[in-house]
Protein backbone atom coordinates (compact mmCIF):
# COMPACT_ATOMS: atom_id res chain seq x y z
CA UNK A 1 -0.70 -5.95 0.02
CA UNK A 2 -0.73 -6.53 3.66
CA UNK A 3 1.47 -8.82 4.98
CA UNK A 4 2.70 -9.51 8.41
CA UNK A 5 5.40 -12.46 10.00
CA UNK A 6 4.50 -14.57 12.25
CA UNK A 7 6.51 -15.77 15.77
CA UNK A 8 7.62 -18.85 13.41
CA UNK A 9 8.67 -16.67 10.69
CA UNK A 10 6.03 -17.68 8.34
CA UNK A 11 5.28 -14.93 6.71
CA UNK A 12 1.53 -14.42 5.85
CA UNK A 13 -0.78 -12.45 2.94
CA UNK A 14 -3.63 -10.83 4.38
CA UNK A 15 -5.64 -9.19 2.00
CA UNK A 16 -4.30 -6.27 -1.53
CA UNK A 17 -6.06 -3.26 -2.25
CA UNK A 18 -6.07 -3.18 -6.83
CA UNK A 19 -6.57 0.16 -7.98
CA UNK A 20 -8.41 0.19 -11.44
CA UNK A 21 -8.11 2.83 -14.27
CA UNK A 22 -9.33 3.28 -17.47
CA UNK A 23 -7.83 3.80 -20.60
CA UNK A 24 -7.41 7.77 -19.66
CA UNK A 25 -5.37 6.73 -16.06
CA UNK A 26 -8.24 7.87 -14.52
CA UNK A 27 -8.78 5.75 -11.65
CA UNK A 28 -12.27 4.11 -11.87
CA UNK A 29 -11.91 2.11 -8.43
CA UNK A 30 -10.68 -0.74 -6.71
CA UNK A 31 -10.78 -4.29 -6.06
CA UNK A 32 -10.47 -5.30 -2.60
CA UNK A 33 -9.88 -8.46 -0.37
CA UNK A 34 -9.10 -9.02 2.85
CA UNK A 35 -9.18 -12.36 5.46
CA UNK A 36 -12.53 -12.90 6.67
CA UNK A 37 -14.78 -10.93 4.18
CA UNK A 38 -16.65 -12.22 2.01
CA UNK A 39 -15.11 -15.67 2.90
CA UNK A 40 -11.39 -14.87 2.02
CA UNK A 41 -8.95 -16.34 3.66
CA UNK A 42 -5.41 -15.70 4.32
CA UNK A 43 -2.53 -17.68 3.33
CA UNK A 44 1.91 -18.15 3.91
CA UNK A 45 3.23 -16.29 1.09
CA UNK A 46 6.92 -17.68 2.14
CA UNK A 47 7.07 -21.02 5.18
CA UNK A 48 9.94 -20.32 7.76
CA UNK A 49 11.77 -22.87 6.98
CA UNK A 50 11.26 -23.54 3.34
CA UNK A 51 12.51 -27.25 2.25
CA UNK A 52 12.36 -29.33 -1.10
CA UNK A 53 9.68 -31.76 -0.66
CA UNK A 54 7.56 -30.46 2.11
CA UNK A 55 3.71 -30.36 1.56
CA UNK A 56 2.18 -27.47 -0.60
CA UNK A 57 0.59 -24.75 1.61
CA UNK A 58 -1.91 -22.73 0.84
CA UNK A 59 -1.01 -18.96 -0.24
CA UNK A 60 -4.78 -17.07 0.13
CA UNK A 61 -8.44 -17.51 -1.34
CA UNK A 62 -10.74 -14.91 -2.11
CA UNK A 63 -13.93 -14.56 -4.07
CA UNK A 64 -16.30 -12.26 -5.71
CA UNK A 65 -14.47 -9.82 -7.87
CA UNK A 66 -10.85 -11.29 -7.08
CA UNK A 67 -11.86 -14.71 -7.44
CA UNK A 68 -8.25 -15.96 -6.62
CA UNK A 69 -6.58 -19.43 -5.07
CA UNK A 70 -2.75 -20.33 -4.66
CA UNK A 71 -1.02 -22.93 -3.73
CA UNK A 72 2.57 -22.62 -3.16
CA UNK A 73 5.51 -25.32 -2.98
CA UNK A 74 9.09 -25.48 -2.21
CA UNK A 75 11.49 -27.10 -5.11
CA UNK A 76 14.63 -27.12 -6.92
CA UNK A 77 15.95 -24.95 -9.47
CA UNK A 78 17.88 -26.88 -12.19
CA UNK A 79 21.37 -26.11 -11.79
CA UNK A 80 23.88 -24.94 -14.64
């Protein structure tokens, strides 16, 4: 995965590398996606300042083979 932090301290997801094997381990290829190809885009995998009840934010997008879209959200865990 690439990742990198921002001067905010959002931290942000860039693009993954997926290896893919067959049913030997033999590794077949990979499946690949990265901001700006192909019309990915990259997204905050963790906000700065993360607070219940702030807006979802968008985590990546990618097409073609990863065909992938996250949304993330800040909430709270159900105490014991």
């Amino acid at each position: 995965m690439f990742r990198a932090q921002d001067d905010k301290g959002n931290v942000w997801h860039f693009g993954e590398v997926k290896e893919v094997y067959d049913e030997n381990l033999k590794l077949i290829g990979a499946k690949v996606w990265m901001d700006g190809f192909l019309g990915a885009r990259s997204g905050i995998i963790m906000p700065a300042k993360p607070a219940v009840g702030t807006p979802s934010f968008s985590q990546g997008f990618a097409k073609g083979v990863y065909n992938w879209m996250t949304e993330g959200r800040c909430g709270r865990w159900a105490r014991r």
